[in-house]
Structures are given as C-alpha cells and as structure tokens.
C-alpha atoms as a PDB file:
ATOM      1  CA  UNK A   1    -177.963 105.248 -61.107  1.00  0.00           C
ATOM      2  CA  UNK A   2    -174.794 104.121 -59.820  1.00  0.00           C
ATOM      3  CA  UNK A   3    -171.562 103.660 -62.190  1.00  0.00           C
ATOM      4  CA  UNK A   4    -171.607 101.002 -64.747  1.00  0.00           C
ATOM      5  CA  UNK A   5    -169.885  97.542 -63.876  1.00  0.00           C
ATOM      6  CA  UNK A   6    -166.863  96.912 -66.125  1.00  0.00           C
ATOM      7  CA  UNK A   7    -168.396  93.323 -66.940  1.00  0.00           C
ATOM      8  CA  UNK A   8    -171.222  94.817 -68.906  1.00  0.00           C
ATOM      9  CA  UNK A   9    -169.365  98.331 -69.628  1.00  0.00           C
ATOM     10  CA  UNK A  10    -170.352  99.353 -73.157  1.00  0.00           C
ATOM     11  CA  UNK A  11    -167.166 102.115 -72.578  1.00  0.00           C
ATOM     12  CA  UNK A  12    -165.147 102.049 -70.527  1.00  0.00           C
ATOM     13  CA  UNK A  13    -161.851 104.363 -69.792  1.00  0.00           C
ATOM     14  CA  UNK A  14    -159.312 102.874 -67.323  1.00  0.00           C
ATOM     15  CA  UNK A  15    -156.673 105.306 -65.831  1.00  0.00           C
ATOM     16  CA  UNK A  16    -156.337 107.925 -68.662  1.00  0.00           C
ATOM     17  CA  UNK A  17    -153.697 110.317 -69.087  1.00  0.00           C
ATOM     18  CA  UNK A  18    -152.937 112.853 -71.273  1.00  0.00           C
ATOM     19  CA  UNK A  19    -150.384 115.609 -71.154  1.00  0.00           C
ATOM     20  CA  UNK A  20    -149.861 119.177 -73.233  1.00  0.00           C
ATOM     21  CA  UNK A  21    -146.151 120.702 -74.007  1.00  0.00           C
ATOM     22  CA  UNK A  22    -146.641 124.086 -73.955  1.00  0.00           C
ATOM     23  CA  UNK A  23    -143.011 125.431 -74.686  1.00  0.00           C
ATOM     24  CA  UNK A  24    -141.183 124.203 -71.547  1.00  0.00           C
ATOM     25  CA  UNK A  25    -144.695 123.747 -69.720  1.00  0.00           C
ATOM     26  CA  UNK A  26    -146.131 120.707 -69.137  1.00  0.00           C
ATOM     27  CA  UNK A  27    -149.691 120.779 -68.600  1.00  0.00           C
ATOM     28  CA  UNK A  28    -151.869 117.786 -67.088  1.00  0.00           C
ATOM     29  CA  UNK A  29    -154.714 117.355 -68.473  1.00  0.00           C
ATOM     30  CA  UNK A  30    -155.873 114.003 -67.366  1.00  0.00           C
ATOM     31  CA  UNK A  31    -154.568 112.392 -64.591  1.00  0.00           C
ATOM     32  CA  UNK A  32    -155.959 108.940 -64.298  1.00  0.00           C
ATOM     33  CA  UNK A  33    -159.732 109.001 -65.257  1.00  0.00           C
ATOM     34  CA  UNK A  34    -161.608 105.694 -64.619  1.00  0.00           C
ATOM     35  CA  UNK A  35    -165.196 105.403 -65.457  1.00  0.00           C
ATOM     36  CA  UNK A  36    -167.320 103.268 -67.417  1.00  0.00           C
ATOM     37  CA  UNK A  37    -170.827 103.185 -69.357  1.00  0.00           C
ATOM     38  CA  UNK A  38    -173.303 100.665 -70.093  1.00  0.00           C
ATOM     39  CA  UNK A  39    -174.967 100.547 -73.585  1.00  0.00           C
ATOM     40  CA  UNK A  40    -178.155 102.528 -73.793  1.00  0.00           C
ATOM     41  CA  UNK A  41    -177.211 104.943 -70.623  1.00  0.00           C
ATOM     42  CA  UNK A  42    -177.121 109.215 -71.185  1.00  0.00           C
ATOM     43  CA  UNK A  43    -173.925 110.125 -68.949  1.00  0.00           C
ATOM     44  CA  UNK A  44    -173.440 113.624 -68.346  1.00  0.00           C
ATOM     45  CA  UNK A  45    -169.666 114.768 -68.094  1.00  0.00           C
ATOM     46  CA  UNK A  46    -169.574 118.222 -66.290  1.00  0.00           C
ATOM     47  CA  UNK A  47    -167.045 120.208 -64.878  1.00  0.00           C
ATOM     48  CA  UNK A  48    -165.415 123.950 -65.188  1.00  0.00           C
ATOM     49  CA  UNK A  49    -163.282 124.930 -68.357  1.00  0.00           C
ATOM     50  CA  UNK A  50    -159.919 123.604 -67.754  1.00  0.00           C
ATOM     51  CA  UNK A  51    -161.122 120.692 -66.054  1.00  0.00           C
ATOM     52  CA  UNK A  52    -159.677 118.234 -68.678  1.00  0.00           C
ATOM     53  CA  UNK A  53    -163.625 117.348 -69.796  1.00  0.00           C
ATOM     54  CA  UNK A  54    -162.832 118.563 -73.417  1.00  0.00           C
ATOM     55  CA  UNK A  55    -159.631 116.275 -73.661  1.00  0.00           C
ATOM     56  CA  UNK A  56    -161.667 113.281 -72.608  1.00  0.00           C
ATOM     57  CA  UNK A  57    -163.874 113.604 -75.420  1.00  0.00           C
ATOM     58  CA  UNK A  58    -161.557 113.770 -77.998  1.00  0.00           C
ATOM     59  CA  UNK A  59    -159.829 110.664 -76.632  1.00  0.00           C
ATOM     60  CA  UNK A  60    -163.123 108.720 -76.137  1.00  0.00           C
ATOM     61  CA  UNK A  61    -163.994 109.660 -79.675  1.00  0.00           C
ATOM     62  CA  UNK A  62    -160.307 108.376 -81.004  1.00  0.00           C
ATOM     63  CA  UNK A  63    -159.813 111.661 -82.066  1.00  0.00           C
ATOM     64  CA  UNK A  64    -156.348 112.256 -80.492  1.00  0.00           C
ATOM     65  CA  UNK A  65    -154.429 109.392 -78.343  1.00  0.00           C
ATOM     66  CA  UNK A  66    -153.712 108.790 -74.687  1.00  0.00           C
ATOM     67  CA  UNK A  67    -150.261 109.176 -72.861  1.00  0.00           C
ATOM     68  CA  UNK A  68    -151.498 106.363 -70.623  1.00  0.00           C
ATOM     69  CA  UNK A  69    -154.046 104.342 -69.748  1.00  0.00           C
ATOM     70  CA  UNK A  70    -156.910 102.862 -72.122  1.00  0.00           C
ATOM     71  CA  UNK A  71    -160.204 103.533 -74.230  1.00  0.00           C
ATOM     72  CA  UNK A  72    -162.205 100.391 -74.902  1.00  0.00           C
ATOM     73  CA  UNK A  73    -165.263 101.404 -77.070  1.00  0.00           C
ATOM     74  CA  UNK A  74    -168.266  98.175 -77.744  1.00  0.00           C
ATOM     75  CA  UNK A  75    -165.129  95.605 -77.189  1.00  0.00           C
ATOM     76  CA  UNK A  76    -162.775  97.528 -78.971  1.00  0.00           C
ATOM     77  CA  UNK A  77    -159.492  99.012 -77.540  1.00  0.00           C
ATOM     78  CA  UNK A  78    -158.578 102.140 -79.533  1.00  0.00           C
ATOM     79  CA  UNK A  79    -154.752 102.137 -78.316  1.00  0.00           C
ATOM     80  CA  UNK A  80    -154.375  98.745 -80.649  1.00  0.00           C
ATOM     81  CA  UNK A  81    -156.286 100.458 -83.770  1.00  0.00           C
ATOM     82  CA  UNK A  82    -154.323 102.493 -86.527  1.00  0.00           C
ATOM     83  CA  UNK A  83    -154.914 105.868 -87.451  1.00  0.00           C
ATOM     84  CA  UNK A  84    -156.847 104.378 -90.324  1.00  0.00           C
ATOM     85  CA  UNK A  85    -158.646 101.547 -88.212  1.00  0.00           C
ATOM     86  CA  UNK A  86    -159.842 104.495 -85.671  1.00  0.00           C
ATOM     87  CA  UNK A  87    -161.265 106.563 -88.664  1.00  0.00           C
ATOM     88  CA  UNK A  88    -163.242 103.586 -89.529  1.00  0.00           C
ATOM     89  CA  UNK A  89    -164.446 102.663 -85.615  1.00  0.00           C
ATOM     90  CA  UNK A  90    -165.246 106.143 -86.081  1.00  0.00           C
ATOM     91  CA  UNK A  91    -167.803 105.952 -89.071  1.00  0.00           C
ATOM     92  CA  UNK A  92    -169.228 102.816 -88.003  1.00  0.00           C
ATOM     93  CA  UNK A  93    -169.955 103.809 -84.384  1.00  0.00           C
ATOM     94  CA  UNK A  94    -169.435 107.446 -83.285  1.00  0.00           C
ATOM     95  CA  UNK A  95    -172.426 110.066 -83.493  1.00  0.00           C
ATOM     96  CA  UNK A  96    -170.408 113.556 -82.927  1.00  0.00           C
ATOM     97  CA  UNK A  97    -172.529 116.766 -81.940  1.00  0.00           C
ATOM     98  CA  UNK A  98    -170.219 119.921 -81.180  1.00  0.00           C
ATOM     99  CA  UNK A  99    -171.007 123.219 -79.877  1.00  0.00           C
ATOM    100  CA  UNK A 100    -170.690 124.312 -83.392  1.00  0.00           C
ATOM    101  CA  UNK A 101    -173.540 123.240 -85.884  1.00  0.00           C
ATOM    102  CA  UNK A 102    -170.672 122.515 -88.827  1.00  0.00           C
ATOM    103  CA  UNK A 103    -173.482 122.742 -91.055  1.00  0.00           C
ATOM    104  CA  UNK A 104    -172.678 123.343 -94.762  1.00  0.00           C
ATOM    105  CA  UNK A 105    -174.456 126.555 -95.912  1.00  0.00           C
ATOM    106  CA  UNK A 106    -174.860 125.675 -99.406  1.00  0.00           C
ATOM    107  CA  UNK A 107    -176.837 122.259 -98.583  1.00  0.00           C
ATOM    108  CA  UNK A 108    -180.178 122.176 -96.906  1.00  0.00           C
ATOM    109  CA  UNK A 109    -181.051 120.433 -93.925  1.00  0.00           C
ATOM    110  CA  UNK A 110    -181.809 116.929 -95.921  1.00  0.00           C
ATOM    111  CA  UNK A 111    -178.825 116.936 -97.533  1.00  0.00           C
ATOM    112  CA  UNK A 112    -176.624 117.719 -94.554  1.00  0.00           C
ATOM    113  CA  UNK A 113    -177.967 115.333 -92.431  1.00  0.00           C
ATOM    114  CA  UNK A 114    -177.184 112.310 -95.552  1.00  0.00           C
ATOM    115  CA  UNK A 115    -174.297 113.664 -96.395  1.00  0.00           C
ATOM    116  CA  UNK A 116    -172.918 111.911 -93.009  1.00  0.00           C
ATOM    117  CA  UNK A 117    -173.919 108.563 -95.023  1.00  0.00           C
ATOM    118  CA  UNK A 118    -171.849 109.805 -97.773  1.00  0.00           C
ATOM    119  CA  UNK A 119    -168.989 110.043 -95.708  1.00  0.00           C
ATOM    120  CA  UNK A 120    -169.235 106.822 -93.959  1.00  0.00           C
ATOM    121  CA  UNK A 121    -170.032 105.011 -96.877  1.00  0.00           C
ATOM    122  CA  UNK A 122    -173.290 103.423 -95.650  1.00  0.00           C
ATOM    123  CA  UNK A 123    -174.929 103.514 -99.187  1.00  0.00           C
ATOM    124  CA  UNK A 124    -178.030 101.508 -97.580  1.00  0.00           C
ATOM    125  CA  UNK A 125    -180.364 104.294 -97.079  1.00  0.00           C
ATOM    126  CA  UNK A 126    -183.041 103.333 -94.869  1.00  0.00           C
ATOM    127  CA  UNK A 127    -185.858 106.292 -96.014  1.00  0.00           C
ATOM    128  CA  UNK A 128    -188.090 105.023 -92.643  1.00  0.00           C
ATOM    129  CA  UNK A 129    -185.285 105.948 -90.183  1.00  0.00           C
ATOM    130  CA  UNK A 130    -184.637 109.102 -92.235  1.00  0.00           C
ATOM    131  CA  UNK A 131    -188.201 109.920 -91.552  1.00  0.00           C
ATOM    132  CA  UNK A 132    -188.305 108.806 -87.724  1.00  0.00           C
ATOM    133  CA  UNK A 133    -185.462 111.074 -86.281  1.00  0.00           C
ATOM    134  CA  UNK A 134    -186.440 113.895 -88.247  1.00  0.00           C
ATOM    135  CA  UNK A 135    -189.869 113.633 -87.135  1.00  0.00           C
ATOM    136  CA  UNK A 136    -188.885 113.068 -83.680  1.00  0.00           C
ATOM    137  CA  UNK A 137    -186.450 116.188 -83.945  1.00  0.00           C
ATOM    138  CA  UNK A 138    -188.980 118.264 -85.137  1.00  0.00           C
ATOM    139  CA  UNK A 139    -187.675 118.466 -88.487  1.00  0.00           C
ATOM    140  CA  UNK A 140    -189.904 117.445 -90.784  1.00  0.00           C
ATOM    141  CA  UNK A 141    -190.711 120.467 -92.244  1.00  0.00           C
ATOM    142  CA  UNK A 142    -187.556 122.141 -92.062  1.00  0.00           C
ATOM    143  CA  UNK A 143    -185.651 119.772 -94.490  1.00  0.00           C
ATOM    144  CA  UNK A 144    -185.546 121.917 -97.154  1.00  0.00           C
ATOM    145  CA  UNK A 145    -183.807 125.165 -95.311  1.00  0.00           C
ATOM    146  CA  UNK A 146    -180.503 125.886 -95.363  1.00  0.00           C
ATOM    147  CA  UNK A 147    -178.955 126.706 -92.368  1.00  0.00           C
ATOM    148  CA  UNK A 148    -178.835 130.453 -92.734  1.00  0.00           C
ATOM    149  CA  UNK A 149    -182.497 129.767 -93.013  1.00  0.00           C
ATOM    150  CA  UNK A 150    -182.813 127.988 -89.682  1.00  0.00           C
ATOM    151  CA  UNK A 151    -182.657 129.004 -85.668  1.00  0.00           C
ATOM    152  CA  UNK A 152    -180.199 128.381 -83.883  1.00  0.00           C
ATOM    153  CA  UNK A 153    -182.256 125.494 -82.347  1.00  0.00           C
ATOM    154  CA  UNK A 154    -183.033 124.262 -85.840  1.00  0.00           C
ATOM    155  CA  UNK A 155    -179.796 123.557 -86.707  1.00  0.00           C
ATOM    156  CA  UNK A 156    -178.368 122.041 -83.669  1.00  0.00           C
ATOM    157  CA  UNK A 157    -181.441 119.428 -84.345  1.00  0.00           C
ATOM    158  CA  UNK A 158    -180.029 118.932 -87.948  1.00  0.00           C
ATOM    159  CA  UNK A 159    -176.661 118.431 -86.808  1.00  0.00           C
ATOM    160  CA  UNK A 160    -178.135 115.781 -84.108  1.00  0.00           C
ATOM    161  CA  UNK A 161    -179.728 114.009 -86.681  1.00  0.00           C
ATOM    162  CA  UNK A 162    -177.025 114.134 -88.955  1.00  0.00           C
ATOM    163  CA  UNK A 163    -175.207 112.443 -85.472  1.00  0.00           C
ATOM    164  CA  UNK A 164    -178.276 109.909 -85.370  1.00  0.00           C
ATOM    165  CA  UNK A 165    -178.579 108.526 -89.005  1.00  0.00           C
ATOM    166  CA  UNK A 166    -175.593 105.877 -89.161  1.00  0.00           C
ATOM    167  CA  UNK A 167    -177.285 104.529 -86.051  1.00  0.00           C
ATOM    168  CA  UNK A 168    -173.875 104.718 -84.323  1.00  0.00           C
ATOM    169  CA  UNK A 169    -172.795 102.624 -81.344  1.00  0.00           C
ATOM    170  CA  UNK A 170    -172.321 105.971 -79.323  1.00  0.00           C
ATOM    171  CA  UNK A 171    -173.157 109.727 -79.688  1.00  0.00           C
ATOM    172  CA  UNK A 172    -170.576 112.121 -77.810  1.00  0.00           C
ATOM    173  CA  UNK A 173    -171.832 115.246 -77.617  1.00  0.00           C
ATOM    174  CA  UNK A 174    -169.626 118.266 -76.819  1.00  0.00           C
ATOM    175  CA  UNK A 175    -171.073 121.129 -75.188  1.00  0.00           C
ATOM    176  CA  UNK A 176    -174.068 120.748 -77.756  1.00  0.00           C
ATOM    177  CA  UNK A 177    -175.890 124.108 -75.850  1.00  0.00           C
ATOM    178  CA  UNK A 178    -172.704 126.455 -76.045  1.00  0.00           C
ATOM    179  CA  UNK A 179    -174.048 128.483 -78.782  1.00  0.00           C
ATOM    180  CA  UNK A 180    -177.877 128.324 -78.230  1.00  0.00           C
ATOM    181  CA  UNK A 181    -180.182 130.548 -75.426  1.00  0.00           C
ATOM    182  CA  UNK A 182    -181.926 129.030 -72.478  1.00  0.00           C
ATOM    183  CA  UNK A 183    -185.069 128.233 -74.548  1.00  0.00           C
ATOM    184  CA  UNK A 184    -183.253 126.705 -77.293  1.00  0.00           C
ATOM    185  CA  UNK A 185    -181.025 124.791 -75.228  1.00  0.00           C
ATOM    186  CA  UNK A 186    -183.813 123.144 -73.127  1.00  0.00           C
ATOM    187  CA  UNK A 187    -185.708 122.022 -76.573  1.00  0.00           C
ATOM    188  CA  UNK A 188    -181.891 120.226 -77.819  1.00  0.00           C
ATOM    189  CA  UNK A 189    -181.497 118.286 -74.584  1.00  0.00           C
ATOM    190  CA  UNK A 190    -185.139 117.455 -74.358  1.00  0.00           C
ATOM    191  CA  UNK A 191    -184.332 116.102 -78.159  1.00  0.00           C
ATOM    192  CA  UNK A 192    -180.798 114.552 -77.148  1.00  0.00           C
ATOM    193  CA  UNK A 193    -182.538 112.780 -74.310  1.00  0.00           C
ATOM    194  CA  UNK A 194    -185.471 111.806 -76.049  1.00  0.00           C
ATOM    195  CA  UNK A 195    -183.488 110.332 -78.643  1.00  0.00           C
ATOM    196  CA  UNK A 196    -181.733 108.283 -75.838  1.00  0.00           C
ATOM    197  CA  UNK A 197    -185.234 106.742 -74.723  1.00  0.00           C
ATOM    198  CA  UNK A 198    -186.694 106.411 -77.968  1.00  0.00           C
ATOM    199  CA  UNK A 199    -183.992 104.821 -80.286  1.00  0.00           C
ATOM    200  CA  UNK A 200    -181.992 103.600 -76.733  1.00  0.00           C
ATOM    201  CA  UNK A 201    -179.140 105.491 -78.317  1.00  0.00           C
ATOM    202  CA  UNK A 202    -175.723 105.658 -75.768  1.00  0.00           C
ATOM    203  CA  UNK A 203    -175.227 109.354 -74.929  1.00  0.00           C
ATOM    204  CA  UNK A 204    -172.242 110.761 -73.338  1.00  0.00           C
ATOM    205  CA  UNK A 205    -172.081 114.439 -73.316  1.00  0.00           C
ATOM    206  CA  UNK A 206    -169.879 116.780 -72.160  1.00  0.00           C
ATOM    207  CA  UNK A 207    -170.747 119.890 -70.725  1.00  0.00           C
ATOM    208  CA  UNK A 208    -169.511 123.042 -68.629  1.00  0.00           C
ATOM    209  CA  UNK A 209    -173.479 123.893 -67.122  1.00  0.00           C
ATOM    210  CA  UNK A 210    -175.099 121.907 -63.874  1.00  0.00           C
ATOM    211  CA  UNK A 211    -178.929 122.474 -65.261  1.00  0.00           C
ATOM    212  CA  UNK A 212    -177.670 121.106 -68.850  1.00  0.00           C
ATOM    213  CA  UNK A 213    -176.200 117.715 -67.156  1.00  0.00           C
ATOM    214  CA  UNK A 214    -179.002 116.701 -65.245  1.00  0.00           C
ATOM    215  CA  UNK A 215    -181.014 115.790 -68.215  1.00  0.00           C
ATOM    216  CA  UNK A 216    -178.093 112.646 -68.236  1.00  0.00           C
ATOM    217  CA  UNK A 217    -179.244 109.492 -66.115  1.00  0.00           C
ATOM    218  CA  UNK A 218    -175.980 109.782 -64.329  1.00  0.00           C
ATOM    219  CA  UNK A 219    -173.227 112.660 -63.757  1.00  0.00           C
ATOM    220  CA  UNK A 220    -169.456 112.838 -63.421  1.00  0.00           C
ATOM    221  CA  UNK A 221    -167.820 115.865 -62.118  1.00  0.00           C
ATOM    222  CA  UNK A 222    -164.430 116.343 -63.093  1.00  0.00           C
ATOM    223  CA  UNK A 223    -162.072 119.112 -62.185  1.00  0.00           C
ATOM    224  CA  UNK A 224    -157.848 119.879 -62.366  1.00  0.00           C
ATOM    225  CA  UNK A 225    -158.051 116.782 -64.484  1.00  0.00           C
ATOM    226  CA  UNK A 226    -159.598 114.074 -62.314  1.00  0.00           C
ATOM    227  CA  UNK A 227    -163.084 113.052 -61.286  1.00  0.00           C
ATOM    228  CA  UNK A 228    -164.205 114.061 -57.830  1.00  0.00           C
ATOM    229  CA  UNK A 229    -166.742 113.993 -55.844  1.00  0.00           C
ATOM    230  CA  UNK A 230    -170.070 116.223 -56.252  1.00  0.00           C
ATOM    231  CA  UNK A 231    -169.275 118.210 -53.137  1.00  0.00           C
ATOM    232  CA  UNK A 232    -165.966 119.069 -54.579  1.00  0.00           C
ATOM    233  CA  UNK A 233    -167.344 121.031 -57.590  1.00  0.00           C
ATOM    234  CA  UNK A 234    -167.724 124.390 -56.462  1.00  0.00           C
ATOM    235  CA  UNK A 235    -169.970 125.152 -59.519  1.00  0.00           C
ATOM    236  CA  UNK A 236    -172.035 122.216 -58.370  1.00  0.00           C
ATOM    237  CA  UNK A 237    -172.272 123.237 -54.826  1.00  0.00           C
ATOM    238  CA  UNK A 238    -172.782 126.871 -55.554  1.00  0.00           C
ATOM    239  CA  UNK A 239    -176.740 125.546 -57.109  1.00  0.00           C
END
C-alpha cells in the first residue's frame, strides 16, 4: 500500500524537527519527517535505536512539541493547541500502548482497563464494547487477575484494551513487544492487528524489530533521524 494522500490523510506530519541539548551538544533527532496516514490504516514505524522513531511518537501523541514543522491529528494541528487543549485531544482520541504494561498492581484487569474511562471522563459506559474487545483480546476470563497474576502476554492485552475502550481516533503503540518472548509477542500483534480489522481502529506503531512491523499494512524505515529508503536499513537488508 503506497503512502497516504494528504487530501484524505487522517495524520499527517509535515517536515518535523526536533532537537536535544545535551550540555553543549546538540543532538538531531528529527530532521524533516514527512509522512501521512489515512484513517483505518496499521503503519508500522521501524528503524534502529537512535533512529529518532521514539521522538516521533511522543510528538505524534502531543506528548512533547516540535522545533519545526507540524502534527495535524483528525483535522487538528497540535502546534495551535495549549498544553491543556493537547491533554484533552489526548483523552478524546489517543489509544497509548508502551513497552511497559503500566498496569496498577492493586486493581485487576477490569478495573484497569475502566479506569482509562475514569481518567478521560467518558462516564458513558458502553458494557457491550467492554465485552467485545475483551473477548476479542482473549480476556474474558482473565478480568478478575491482577497483573502479578497474569503473563506477560496477558497483560500487554489488558493494557491494549485499556488503549481500545475510549474508542480513540488513533492508537500509537510504542514498542508494544519489548518486554514479551517470541510467542507472546506474535499473539499481541496478531491482537493489535486484529483489532485494526475488526473495530477499523488507526494503528501506528513504533518498533525497533523487522518481523514485528510487517504485521502493519505499510512500513516506514527511519534512521539518523530521517526516513529512507528500505534498502538503506541495514537491519532491513540484513533479513
């Protein structure tokens, strides 16, 4: 699938740059990333550590700003939002999945997949939806575990479902197989893409492994900062 036309661009990031001071050091991070994704389309972000992948999410979840260049999320430009209007955008349409579960251990696996509506403030529970990703996740009877009671499997599924149940715009997923084995990690991305199919949920993940991005319907190699070409990934080339 080829890249996403900027008419019908669900995201779309034009020329971002970012920079890091480290004492008198200044490191570039991004330097002029361009890209864009339609609504409903799994994008795979892959490239070595260092390659400025990491920064990118943070600034396509509003996390941290830009130096240059623009974020423009479901018609919405994050540079014009305040720190308070890009908490919101945030709650209304982000999904976040990290490498780490951020589970709390003295909740079960319900409760810390709703707490998420707690925190947005979505007080309309809707019990069917609840009962759709869970069971689609492979949760179902799992829900009253804590985590120290769970896999490591199981509760990278909670913490995907607890990404799933606002029904956001857009789930970014950040190196969501870092902490889990081979077998574990191939039952999350069958989830993560499943959910993509089944609800049509927007996926953009980031992620450092060639085997884990081709479950996306579309890759972007980055690398020193920039997106390249797949023949000028040398982890890429190297499979």
């Amino acid at each position: 699938m080829g890249p996403a036309s900027s008419e019908t661009a669900f995201i779309e990031a034009r020329d971002l740059r970012k920079t890091y001071h480290v004492g008198k050091i200044e490191v570039e991070a991004l330097r002029g990333i361009s890209f864009s994704v339609q609504k409903g389309e799994f994008v795979s972000v892959v490239g070595p550590s260092g390659s400025g992948k990491s920064t990118l999410f943070y600034l396509l979840g509003g996390l941290t700003r830009a130096d240059g260049g623009s974020v423009i999320l479901d018609g919405e430009e994050l540079a014009a939002l305040s720190d308070a209007e890009r908490t919101r955008l945030r709650k209304r349409k982000i999904g976040f999945v990290f490498q780490k579960f951020n589970l709390l251990p003295t909740l079960d696996a319900r409760s810390n997949i709703l707490i998420a509506q707690e925190i947005s403030g979505n007080g309309g529970r809707d019990p069917a939806y609840f009962n759709r990703i869970t069971e689609l996740l492979g949760l179902t009877r799992r829900l009253g575990h804590r985590p120290a009671e769970l896999s490591g499997g199981e509760q990278q599924r909670v913490a995907l479902a607890r990404a799933l149940i606002n029904k956001p715009a857009v789930v970014l997923a950040d190196e969501p197989t870092g902490n889990l084995d081979s077998k574990n990690s191939e039952v999350v991305l069958g989830m993560l893409r499943q959910s993509n199919k089944e609800l049509g949920q927007t996926v953009l993940m980031i992620t450092h492994n060639p085997e884990a991005a081709k479950y996306g319907d579309r890759i972007i190699h980055m690398r020193d900062g920039q997106i390249v070409k797949p023949e000028e990934d040398p982890q890429w080339v190297a499979r």
